[in-house]
C-alpha atoms as a PDB file:
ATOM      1  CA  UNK A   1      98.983  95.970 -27.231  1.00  0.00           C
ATOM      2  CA  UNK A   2     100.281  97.199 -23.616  1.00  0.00           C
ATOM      3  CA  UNK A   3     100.500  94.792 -20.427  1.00  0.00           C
ATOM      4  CA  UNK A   4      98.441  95.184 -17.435  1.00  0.00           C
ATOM      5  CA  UNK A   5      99.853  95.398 -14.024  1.00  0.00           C
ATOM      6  CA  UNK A   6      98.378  94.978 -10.134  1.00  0.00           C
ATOM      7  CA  UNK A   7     100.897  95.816  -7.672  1.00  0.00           C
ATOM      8  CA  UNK A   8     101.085  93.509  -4.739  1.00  0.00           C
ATOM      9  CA  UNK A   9      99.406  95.675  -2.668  1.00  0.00           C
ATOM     10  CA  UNK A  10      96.038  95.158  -4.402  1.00  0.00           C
ATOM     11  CA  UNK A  11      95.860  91.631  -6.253  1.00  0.00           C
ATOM     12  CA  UNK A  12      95.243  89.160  -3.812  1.00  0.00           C
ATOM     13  CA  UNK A  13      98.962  88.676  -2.148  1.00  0.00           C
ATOM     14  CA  UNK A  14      99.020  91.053   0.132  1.00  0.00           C
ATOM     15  CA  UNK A  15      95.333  91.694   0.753  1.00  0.00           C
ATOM     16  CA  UNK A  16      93.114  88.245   1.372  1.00  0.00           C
ATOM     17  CA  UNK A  17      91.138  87.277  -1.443  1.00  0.00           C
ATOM     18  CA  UNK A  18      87.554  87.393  -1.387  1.00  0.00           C
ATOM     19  CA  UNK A  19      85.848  84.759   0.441  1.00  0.00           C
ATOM     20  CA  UNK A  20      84.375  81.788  -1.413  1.00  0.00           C
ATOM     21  CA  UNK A  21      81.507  79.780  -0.015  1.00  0.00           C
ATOM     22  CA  UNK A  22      83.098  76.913   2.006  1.00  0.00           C
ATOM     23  CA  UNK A  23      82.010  74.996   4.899  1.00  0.00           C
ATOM     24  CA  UNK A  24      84.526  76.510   7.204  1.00  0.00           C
ATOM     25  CA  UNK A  25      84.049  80.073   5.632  1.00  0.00           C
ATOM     26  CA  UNK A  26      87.944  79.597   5.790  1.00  0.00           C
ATOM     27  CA  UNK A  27      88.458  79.644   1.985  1.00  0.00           C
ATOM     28  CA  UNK A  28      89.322  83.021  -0.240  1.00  0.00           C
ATOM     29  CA  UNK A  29      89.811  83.259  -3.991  1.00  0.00           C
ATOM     30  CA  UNK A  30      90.377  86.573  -6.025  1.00  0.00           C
ATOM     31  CA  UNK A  31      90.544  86.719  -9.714  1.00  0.00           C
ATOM     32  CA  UNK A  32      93.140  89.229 -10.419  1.00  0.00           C
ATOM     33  CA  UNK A  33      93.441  88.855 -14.243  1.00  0.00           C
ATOM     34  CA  UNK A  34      91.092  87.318 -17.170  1.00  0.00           C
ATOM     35  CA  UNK A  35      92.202  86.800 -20.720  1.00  0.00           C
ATOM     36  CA  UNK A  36      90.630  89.044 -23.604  1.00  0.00           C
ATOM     37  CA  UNK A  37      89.021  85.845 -25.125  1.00  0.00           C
ATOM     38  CA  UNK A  38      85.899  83.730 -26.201  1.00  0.00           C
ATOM     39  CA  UNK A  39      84.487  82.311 -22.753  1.00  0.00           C
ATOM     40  CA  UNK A  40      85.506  78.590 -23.487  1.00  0.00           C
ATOM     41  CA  UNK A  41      89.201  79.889 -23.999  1.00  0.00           C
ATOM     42  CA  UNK A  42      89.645  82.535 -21.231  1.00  0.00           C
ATOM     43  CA  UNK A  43      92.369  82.074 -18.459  1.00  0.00           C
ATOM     44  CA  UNK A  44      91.628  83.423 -15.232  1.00  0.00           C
ATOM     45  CA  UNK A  45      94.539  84.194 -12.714  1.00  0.00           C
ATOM     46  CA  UNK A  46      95.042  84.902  -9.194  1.00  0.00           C
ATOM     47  CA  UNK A  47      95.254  84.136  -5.702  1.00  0.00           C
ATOM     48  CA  UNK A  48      93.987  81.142  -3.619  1.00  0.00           C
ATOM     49  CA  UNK A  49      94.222  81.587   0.259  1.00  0.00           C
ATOM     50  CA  UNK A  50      93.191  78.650   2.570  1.00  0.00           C
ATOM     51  CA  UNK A  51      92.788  78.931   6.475  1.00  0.00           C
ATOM     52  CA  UNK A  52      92.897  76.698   9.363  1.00  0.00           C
ATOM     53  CA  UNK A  53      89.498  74.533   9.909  1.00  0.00           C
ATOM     54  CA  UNK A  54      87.237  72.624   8.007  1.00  0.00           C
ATOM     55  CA  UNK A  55      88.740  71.179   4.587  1.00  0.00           C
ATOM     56  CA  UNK A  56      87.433  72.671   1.267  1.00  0.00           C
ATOM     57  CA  UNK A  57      86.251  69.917  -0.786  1.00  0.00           C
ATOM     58  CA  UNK A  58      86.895  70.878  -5.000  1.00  0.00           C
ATOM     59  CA  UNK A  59      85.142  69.335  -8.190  1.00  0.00           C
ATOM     60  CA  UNK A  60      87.219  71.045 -10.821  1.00  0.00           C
ATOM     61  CA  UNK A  61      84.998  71.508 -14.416  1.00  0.00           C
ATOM     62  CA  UNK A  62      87.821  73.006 -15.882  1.00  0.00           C
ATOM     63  CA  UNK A  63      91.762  72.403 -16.206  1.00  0.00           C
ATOM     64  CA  UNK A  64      93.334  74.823 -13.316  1.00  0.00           C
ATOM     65  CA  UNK A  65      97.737  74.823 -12.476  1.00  0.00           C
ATOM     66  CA  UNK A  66      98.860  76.306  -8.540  1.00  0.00           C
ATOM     67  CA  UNK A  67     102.018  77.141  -7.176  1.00  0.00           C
ATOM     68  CA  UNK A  68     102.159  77.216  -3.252  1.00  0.00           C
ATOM     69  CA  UNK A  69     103.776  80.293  -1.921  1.00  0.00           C
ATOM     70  CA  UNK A  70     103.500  80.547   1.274  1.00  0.00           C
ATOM     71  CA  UNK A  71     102.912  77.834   3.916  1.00  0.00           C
ATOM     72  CA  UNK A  72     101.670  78.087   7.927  1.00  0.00           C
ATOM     73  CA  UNK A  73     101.110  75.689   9.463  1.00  0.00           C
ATOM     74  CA  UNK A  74     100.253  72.239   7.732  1.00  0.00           C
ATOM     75  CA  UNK A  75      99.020  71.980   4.184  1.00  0.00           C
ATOM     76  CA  UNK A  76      97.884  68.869   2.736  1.00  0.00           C
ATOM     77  CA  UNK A  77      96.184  68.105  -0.709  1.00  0.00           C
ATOM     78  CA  UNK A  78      94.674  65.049  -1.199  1.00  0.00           C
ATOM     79  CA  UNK A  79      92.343  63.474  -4.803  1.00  0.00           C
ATOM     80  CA  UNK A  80      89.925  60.768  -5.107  1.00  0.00           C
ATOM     81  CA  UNK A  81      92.206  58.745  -5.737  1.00  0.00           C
ATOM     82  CA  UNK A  82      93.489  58.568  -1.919  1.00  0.00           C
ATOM     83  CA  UNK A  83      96.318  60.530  -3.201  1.00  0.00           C
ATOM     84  CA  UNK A  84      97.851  62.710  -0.473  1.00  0.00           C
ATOM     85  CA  UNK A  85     100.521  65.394  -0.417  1.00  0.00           C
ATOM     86  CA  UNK A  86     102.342  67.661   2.189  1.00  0.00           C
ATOM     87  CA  UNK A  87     102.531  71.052   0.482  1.00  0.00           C
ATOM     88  CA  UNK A  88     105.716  73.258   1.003  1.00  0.00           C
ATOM     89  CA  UNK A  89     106.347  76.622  -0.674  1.00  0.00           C
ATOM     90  CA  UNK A  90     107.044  76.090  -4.415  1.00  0.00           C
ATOM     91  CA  UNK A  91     105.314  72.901  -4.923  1.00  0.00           C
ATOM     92  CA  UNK A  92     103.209  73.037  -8.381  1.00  0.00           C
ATOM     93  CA  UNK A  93     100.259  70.943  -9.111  1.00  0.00           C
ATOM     94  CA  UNK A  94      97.928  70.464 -11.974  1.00  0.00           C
ATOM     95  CA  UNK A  95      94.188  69.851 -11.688  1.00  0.00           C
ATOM     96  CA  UNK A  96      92.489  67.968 -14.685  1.00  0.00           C
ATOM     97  CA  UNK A  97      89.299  68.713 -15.570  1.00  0.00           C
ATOM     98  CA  UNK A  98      87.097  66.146 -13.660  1.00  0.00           C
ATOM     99  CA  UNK A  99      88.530  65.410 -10.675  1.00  0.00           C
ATOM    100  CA  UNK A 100      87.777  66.353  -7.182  1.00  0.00           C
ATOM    101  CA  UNK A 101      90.360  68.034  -4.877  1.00  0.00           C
ATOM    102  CA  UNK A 102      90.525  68.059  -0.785  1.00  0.00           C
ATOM    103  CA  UNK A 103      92.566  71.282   0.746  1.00  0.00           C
ATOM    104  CA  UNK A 104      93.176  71.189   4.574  1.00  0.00           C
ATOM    105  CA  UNK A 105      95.093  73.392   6.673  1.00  0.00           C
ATOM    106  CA  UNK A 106      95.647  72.744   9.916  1.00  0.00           C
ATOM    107  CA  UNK A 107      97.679  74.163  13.060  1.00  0.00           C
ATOM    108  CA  UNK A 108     101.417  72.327  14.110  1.00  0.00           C
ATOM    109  CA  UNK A 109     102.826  72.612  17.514  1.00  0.00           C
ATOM    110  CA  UNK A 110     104.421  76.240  16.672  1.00  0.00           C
ATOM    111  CA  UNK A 111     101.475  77.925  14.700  1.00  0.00           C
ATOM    112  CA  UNK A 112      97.808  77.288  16.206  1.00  0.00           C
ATOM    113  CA  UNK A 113      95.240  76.571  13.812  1.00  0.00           C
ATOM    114  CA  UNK A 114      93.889  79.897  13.998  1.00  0.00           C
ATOM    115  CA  UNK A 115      96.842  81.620  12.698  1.00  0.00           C
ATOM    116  CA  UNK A 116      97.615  78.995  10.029  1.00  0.00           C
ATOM    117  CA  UNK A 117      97.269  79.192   6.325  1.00  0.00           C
ATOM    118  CA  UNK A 118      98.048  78.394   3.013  1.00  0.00           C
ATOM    119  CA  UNK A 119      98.663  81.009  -0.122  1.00  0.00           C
ATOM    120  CA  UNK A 120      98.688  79.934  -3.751  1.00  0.00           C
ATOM    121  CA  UNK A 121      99.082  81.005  -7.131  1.00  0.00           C
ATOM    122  CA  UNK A 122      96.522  79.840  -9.466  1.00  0.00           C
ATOM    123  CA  UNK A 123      95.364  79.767 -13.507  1.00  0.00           C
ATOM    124  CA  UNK A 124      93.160  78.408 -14.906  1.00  0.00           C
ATOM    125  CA  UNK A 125      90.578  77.564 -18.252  1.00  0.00           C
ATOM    126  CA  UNK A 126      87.664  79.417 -16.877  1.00  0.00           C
ATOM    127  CA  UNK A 127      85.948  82.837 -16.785  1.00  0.00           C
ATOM    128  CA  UNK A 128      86.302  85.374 -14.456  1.00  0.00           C
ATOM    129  CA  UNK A 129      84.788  84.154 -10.762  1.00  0.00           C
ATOM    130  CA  UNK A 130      83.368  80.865 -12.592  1.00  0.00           C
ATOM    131  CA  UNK A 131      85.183  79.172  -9.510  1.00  0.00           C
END
């Protein structure tokens, strides 16, 4: 069975996702590969890009792992819990079914928040674009 391959150029890293619904309209997610699989087992991949600006506020129905890769500016993700982080490149998190997620980007003295930005690696137990 061969591979498949997206060059950088083309899978979300590189190129902004596609915009998701968000009350900012700050918030992109691309799918850039799907597993060949029943629906209730598929794993979807790709790229998560959040901007400066109004928080995007996350109810997961589905299990989902990211890896930060790139940070501008400030990132912070927070759960229902109160829970808060400060997100640096590398970080990885895991997102249980169930629980509810706040992403926020925001500007620091050196980057404004209009240039500032957060890119991430996701995968997760879900269809292609059932985010």
């Amino acid at each position: 069975m061969p591979l498949f391959y997206k060059s950088h150029k083309d899978n979300g890293y590189t190129v902004k996702p596609e915009p998701i619904p968000s009350p900012g309209n700050n918030s992109f997610l691309s799918d850039t590969f799907t597993s060949d699989a029943p629906p209730d087992k598929q794993i979807s991949a790709g790229f998560y890009r959040q901007e400066g600006g109004k928080e995007l506020v996350y109810a997961y129905d589905y299990d989902e792992m990211k890896i930060n890769l790139e940070v501008h500016g400030k990132f912070t993700i927070s759960d229902e819990t109160g829970a808060t982080y400060t997100v640096s490149p590398h970080d990885t998190f895991y997102f249980p079914k169930g629980c509810t997620i706040t992403f926020k980007v925001e500007g620091t003295d050196e980057i404004p928040e209009s240039e500032a930005y957060a890119l991430n690696f996701f995968c997760g137990l879900r269809p292609n674009g059932a985010a």
